[in-house]
PDB file of N, CA and C in Angstrom:
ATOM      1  N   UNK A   1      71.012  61.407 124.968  1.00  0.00           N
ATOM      2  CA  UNK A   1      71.661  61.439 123.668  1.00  0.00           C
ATOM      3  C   UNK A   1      70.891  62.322 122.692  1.00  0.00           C
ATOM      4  N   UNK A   2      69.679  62.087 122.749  1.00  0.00           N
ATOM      5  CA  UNK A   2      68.756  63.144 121.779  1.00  0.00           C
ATOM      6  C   UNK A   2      69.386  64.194 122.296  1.00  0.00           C
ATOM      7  N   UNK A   3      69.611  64.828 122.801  1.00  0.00           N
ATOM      8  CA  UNK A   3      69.209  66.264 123.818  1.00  0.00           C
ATOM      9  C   UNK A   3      70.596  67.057 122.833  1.00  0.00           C
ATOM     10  N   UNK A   4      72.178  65.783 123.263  1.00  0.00           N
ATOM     11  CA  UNK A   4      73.078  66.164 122.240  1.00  0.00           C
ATOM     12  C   UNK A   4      73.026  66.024 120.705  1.00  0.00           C
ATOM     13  N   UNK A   5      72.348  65.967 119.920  1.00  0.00           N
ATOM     14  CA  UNK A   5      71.908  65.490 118.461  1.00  0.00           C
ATOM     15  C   UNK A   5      70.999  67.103 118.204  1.00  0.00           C
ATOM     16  N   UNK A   6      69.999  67.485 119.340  1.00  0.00           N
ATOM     17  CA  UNK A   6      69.512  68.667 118.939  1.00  0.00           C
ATOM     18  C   UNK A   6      70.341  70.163 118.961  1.00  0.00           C
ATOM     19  N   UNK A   7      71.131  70.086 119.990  1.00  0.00           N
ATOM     20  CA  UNK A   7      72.058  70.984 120.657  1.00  0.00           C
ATOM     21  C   UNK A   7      73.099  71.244 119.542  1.00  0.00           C
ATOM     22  N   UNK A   8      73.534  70.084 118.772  1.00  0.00           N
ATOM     23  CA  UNK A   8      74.510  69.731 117.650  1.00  0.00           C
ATOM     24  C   UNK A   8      73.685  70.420 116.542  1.00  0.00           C
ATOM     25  N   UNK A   9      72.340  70.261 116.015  1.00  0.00           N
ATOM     26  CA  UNK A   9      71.743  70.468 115.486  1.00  0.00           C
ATOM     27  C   UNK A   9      71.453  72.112 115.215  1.00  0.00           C
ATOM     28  N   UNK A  10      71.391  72.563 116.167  1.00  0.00           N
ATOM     29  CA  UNK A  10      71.049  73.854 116.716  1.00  0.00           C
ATOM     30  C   UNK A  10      72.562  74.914 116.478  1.00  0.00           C
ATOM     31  N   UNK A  11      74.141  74.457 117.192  1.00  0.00           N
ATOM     32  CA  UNK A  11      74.767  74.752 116.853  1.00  0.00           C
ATOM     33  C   UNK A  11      75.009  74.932 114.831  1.00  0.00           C
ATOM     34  N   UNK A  12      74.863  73.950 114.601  1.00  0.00           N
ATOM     35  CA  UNK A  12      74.805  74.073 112.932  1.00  0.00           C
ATOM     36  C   UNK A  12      73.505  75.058 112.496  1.00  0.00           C
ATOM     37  N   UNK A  13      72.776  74.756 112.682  1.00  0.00           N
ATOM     38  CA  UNK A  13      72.228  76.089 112.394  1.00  0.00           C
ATOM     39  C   UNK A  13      72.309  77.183 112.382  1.00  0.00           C
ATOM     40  N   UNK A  14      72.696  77.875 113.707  1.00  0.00           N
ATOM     41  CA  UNK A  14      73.054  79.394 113.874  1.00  0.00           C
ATOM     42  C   UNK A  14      74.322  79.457 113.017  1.00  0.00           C
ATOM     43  N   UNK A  15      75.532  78.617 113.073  1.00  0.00           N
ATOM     44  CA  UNK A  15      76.610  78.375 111.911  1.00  0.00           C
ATOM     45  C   UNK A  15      75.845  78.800 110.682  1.00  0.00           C
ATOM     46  N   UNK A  16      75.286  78.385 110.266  1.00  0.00           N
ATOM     47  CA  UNK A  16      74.653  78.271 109.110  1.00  0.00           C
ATOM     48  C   UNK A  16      74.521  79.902 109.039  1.00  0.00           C
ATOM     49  N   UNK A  17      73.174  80.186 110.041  1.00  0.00           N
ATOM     50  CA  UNK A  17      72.558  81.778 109.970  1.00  0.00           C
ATOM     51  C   UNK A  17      73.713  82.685 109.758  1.00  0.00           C
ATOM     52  N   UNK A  18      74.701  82.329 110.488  1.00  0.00           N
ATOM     53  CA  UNK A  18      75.662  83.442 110.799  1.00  0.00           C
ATOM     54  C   UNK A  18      76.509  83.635 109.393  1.00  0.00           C
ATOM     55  N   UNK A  19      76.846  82.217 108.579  1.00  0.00           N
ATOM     56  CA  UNK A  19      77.593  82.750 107.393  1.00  0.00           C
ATOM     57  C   UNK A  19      76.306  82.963 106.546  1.00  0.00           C
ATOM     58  N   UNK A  20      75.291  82.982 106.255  1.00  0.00           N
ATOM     59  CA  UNK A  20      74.238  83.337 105.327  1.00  0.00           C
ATOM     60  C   UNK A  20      74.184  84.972 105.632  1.00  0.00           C
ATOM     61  N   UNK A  21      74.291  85.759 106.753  1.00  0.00           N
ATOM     62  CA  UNK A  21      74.231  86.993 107.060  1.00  0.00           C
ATOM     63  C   UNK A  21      75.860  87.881 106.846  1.00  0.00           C
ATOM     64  N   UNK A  22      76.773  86.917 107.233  1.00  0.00           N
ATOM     65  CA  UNK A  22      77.716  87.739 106.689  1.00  0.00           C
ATOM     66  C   UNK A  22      78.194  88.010 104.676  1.00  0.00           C
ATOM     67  N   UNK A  23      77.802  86.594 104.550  1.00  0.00           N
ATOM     68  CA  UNK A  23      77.694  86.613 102.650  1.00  0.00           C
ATOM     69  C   UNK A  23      76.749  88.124 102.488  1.00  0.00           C
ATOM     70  N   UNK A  24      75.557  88.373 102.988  1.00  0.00           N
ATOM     71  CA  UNK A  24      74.667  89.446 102.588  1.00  0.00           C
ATOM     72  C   UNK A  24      75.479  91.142 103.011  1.00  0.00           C
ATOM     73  N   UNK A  25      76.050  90.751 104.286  1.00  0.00           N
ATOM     74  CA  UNK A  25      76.814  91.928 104.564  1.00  0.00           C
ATOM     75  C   UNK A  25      78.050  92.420 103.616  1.00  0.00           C
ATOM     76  N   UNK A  26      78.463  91.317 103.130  1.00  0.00           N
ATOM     77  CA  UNK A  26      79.603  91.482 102.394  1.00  0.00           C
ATOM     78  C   UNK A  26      79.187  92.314 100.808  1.00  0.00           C
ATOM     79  N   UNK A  27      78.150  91.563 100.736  1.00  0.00           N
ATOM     80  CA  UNK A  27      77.824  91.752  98.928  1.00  0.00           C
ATOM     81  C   UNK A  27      77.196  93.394  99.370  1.00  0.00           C
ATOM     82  N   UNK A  28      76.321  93.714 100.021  1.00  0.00           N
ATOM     83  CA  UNK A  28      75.511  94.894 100.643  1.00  0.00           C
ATOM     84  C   UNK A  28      77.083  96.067 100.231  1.00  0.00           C
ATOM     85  N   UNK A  29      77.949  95.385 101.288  1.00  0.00           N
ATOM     86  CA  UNK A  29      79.726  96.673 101.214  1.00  0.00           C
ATOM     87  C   UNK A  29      79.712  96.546 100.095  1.00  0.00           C
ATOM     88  N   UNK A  30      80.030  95.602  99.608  1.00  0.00           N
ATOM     89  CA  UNK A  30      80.756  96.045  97.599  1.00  0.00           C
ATOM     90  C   UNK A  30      80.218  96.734  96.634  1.00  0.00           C
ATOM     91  N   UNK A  31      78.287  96.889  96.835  1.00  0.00           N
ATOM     92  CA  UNK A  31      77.557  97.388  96.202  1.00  0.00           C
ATOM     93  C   UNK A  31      78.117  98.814  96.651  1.00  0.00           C
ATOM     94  N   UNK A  32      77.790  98.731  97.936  1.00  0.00           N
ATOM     95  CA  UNK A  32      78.188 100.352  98.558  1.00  0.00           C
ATOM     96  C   UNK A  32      79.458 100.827  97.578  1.00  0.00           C
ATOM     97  N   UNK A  33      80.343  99.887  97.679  1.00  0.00           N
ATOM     98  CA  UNK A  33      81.843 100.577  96.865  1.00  0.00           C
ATOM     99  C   UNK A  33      81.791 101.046  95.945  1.00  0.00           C
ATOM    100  N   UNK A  34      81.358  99.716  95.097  1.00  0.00           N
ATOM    101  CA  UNK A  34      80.968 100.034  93.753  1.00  0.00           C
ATOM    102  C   UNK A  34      79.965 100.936  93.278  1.00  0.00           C
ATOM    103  N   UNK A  35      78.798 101.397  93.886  1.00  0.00           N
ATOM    104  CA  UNK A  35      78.447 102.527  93.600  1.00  0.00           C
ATOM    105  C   UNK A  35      79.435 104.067  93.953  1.00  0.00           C
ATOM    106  N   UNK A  36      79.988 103.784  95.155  1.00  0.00           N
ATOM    107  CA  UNK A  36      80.239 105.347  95.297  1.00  0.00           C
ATOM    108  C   UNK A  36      81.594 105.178  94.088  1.00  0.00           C
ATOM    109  N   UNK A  37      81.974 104.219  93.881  1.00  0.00           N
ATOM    110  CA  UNK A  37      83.300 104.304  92.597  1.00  0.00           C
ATOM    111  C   UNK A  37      82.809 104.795  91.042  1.00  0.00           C
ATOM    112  N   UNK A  38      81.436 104.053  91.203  1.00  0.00           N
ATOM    113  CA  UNK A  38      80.665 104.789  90.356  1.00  0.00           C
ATOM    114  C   UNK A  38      81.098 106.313  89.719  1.00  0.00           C
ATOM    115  N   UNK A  39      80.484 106.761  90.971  1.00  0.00           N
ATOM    116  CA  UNK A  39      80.268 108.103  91.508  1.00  0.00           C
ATOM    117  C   UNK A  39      81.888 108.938  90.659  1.00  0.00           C
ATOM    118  N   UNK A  40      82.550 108.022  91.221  1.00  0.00           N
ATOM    119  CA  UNK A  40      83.750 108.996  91.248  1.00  0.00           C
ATOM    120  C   UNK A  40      84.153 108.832  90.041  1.00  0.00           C
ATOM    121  N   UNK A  41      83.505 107.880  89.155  1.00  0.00           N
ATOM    122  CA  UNK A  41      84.203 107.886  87.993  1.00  0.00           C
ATOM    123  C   UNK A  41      83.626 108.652  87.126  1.00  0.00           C
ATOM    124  N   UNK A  42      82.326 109.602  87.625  1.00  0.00           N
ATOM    125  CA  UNK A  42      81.443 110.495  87.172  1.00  0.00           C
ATOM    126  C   UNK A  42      80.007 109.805  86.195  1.00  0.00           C
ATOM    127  N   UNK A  43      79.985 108.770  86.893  1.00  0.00           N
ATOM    128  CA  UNK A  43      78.672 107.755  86.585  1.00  0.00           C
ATOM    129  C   UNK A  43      77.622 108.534  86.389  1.00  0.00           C
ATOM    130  N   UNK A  44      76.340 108.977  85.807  1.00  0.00           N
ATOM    131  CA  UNK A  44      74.866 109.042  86.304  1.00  0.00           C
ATOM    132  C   UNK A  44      74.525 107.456  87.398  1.00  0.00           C
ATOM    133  N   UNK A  45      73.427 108.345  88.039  1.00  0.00           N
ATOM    134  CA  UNK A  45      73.019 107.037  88.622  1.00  0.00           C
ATOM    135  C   UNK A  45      72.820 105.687  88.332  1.00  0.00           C
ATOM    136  N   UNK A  46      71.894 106.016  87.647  1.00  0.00           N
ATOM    137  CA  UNK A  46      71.988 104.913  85.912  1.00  0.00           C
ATOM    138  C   UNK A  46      73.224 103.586  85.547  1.00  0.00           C
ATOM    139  N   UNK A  47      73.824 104.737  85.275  1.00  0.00           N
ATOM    140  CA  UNK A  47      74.823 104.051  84.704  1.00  0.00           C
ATOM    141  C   UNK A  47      75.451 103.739  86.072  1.00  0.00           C
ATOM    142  N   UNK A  48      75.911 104.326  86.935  1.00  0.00           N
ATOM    143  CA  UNK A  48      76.442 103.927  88.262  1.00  0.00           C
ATOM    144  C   UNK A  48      75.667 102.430  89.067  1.00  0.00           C
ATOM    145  N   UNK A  49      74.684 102.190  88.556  1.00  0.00           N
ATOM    146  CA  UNK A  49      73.934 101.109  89.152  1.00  0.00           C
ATOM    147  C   UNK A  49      74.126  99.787  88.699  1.00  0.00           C
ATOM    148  N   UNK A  50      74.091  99.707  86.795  1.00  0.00           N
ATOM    149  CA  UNK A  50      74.358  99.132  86.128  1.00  0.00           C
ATOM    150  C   UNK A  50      75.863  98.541  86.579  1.00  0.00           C
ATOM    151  N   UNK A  51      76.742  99.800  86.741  1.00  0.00           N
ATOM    152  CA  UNK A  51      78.398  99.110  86.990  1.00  0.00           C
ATOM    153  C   UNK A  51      78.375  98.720  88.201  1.00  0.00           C
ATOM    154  N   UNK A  52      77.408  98.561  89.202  1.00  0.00           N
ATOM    155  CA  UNK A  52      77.405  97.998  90.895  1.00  0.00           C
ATOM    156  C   UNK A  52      77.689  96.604  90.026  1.00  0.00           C
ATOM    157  N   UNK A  53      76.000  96.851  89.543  1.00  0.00           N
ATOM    158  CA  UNK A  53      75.295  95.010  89.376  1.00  0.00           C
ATOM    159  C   UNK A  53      77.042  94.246  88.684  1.00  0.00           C
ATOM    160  N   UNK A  54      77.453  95.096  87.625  1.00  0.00           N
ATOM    161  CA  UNK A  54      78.165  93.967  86.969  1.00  0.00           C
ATOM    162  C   UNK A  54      79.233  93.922  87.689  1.00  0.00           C
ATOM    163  N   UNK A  55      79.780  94.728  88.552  1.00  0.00           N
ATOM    164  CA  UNK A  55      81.306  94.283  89.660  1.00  0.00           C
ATOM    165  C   UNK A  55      80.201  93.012  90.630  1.00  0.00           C
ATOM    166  N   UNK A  56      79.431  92.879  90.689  1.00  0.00           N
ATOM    167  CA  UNK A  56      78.812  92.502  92.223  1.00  0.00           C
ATOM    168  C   UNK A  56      78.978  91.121  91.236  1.00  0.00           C
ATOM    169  N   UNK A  57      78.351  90.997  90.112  1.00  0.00           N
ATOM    170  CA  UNK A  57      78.266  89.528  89.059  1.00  0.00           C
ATOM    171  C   UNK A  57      79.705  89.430  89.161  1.00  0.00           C
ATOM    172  N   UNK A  58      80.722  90.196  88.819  1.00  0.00           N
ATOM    173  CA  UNK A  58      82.116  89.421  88.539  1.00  0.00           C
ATOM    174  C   UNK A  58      82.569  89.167  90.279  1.00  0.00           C
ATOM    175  N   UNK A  59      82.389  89.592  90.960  1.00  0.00           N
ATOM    176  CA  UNK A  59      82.952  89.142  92.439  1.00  0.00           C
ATOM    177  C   UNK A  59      82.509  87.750  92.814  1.00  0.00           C
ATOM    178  N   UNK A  60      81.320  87.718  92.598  1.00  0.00           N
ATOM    179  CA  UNK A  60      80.226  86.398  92.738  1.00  0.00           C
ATOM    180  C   UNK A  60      80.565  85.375  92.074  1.00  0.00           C
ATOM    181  N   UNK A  61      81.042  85.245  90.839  1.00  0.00           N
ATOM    182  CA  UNK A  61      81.051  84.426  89.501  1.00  0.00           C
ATOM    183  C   UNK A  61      82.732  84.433  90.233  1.00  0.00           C
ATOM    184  N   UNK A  62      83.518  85.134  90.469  1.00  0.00           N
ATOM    185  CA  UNK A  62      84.785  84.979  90.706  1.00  0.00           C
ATOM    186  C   UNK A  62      85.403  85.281  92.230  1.00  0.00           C
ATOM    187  N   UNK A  63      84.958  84.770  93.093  1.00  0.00           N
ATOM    188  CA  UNK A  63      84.909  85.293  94.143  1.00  0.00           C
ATOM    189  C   UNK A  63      87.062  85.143  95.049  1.00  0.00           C
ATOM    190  N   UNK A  64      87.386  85.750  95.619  1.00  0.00           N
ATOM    191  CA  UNK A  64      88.952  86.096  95.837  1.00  0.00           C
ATOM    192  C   UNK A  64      89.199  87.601  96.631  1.00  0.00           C
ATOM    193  N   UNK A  65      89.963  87.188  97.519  1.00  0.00           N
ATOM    194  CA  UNK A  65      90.786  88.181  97.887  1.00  0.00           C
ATOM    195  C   UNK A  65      90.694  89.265  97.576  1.00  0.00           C
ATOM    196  N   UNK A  66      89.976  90.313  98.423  1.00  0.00           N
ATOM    197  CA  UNK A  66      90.203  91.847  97.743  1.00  0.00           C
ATOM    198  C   UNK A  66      89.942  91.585  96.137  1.00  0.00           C
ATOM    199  N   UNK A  67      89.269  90.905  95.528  1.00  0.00           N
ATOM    200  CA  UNK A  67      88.817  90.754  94.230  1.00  0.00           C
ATOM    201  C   UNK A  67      87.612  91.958  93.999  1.00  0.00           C
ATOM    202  N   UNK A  68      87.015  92.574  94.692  1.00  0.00           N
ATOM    203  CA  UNK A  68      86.275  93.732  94.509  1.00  0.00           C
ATOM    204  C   UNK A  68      86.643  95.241  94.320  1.00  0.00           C
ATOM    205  N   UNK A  69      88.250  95.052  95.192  1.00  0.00           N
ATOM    206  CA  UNK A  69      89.476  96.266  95.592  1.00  0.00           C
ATOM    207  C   UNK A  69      89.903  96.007  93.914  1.00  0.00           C
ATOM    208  N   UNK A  70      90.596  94.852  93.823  1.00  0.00           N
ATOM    209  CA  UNK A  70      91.037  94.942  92.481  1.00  0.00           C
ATOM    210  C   UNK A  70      90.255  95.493  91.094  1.00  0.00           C
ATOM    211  N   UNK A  71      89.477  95.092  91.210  1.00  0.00           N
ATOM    212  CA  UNK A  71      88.297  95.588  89.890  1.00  0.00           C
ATOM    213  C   UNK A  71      87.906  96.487  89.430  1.00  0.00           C
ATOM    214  N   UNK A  72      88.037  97.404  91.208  1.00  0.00           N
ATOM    215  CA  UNK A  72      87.645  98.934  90.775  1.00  0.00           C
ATOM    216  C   UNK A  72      89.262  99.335  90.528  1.00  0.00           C
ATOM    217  N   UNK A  73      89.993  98.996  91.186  1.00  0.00           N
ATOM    218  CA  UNK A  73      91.312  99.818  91.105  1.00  0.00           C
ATOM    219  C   UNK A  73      91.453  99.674  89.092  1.00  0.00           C
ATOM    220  N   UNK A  74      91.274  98.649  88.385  1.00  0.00           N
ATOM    221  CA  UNK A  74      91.852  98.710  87.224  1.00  0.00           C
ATOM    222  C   UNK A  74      90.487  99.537  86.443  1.00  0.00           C
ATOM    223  N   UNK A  75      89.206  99.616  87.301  1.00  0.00           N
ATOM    224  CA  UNK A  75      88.087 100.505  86.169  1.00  0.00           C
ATOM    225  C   UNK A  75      88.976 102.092  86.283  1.00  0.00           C
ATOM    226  N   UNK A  76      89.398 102.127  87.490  1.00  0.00           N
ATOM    227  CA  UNK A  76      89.882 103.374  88.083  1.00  0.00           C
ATOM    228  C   UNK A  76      90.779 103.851  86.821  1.00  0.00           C
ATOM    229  N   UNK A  77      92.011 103.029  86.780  1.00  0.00           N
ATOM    230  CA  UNK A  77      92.913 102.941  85.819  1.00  0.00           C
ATOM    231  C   UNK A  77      92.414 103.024  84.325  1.00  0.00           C
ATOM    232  N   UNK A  78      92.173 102.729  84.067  1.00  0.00           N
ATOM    233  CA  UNK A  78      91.523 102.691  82.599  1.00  0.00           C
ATOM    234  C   UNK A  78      90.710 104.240  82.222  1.00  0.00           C
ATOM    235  N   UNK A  79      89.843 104.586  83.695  1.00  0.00           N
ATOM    236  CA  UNK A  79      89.681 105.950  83.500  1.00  0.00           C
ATOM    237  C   UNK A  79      90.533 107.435  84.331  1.00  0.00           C
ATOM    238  N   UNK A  80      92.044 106.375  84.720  1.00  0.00           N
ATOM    239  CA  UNK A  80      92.641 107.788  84.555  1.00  0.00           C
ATOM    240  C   UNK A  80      92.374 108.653  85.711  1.00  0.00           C
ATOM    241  N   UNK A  81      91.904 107.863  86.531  1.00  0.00           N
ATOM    242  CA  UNK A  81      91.874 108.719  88.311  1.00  0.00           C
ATOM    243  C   UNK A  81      92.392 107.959  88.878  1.00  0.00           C
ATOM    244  N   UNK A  82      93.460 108.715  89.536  1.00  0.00           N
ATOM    245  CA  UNK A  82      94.744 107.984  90.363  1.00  0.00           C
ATOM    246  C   UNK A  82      93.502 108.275  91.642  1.00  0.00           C
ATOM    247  N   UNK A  83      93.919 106.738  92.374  1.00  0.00           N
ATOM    248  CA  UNK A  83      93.312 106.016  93.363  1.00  0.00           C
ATOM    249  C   UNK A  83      94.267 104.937  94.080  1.00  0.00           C
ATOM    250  N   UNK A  84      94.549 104.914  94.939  1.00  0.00           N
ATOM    251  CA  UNK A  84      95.797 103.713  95.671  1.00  0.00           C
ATOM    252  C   UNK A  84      94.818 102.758  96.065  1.00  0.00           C
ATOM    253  N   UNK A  85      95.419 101.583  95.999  1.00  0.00           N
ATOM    254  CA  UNK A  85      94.915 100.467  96.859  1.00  0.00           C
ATOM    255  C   UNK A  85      94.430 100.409  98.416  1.00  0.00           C
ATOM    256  N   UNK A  86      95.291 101.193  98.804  1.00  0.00           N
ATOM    257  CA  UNK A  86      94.864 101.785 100.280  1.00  0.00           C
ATOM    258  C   UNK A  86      93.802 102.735 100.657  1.00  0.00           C
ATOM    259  N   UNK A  87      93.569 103.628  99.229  1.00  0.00           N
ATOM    260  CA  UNK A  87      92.764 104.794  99.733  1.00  0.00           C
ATOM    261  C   UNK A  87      91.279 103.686  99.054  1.00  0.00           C
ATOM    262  N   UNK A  88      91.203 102.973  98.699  1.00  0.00           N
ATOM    263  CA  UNK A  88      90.316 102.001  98.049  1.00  0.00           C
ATOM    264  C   UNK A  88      89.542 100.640  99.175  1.00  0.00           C
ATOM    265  N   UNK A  89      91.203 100.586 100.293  1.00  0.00           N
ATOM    266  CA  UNK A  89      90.662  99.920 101.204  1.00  0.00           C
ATOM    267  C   UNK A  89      90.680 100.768 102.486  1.00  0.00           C
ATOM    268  N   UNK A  90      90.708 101.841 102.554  1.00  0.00           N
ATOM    269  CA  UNK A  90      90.313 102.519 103.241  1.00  0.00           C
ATOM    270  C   UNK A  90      88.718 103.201 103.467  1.00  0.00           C
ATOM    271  N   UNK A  91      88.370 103.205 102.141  1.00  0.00           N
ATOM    272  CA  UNK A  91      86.537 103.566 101.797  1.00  0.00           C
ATOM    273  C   UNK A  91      85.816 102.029 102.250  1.00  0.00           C
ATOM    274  N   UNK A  92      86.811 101.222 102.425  1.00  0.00           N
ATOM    275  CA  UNK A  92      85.844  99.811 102.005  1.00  0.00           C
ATOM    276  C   UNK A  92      85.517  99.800 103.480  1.00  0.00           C
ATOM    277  N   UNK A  93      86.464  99.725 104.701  1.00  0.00           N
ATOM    278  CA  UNK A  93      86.722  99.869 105.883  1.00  0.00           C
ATOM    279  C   UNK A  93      85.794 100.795 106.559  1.00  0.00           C
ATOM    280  N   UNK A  94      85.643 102.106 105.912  1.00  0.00           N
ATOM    281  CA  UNK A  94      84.978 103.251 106.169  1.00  0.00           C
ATOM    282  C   UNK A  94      82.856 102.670 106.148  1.00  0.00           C
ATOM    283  N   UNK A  95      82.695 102.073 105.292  1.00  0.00           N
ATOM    284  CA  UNK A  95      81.767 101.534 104.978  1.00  0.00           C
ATOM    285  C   UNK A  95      81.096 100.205 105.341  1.00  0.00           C
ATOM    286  N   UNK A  96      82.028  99.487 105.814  1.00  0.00           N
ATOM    287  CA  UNK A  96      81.481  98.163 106.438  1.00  0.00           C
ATOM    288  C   UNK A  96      80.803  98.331 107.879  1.00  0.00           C
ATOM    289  N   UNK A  97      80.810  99.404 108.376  1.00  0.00           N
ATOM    290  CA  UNK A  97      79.456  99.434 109.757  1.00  0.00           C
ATOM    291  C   UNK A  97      78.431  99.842 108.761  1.00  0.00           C
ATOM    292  N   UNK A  98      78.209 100.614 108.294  1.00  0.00           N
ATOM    293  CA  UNK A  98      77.265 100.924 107.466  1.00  0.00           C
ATOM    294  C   UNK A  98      76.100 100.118 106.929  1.00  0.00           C
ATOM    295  N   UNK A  99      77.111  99.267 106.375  1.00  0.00           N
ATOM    296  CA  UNK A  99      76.805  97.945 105.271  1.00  0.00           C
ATOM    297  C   UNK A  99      75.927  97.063 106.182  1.00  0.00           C
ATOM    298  N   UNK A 100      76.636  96.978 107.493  1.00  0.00           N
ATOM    299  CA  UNK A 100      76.724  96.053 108.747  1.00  0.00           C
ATOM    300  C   UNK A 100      74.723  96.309 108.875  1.00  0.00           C
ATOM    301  N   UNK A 101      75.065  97.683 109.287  1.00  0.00           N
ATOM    302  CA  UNK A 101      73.847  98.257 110.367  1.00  0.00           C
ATOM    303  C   UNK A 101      72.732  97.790 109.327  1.00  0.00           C
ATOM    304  N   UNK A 102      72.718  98.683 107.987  1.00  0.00           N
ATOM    305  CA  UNK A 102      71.968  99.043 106.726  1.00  0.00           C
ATOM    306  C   UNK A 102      71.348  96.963 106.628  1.00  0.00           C
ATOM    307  N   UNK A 103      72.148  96.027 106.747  1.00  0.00           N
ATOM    308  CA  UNK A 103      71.551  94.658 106.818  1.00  0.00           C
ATOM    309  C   UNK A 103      70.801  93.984 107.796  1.00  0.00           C
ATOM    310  N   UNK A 104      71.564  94.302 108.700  1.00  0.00           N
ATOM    311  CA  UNK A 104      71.600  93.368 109.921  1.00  0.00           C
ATOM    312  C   UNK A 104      70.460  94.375 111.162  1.00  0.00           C
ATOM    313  N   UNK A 105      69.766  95.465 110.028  1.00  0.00           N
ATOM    314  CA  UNK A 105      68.413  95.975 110.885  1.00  0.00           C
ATOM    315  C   UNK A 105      66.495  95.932 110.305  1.00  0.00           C
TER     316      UNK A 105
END
């Protein structure tokens, strides 16, 4: 009976490891986004870093669905560079091995 209690034990753990590493992979992509959206919105670095941190705080504080896709799509909007939802989740897609490797080495 011990033997199943540790095994149980053990399963919950790596559970555990495994969503603690994908939360880091996830936040790692959005930074990625959100900087290169930065970028495109003609950020300095600076200032491009600053707007990571505060999309990365509102995703966190509000966490949802493509809630990171959405955020930039309306900074996008507001400054007037047409950007689709698709070409938005298409960079995100483009970037998650990246994100993947860049953590998980």
């Amino acid at each position: 009976m011990n033997s199943f209690n540790d095994r149980e034990r053990g399963f919950e753990a790596k559970y555990s490891f495994d969503l603690e590493q994908e939360f880091r992979v996830e936040t790692h992509l959005y930074k990625m986004l959100a900087n290169w959206a930065g970028q495109q919105m003609g950020m300095t670095p600076d200032e491009s870093q600053d707007y990571t941190n505060e999309i990365i705080g509102k995703v966190v504080a509000n966490p949802r669905e493509n809630g990171v896709v959405a955020l930039l799509l309306a900074d996008f909007g507001r400054k007037n560079i047409d950007i689709t939802v698709s070409a938005l989740n298409t960079k995100l897609e483009e970037l998650r091995p990246v994100a993947r490797a860049e953590v998980l080495t």
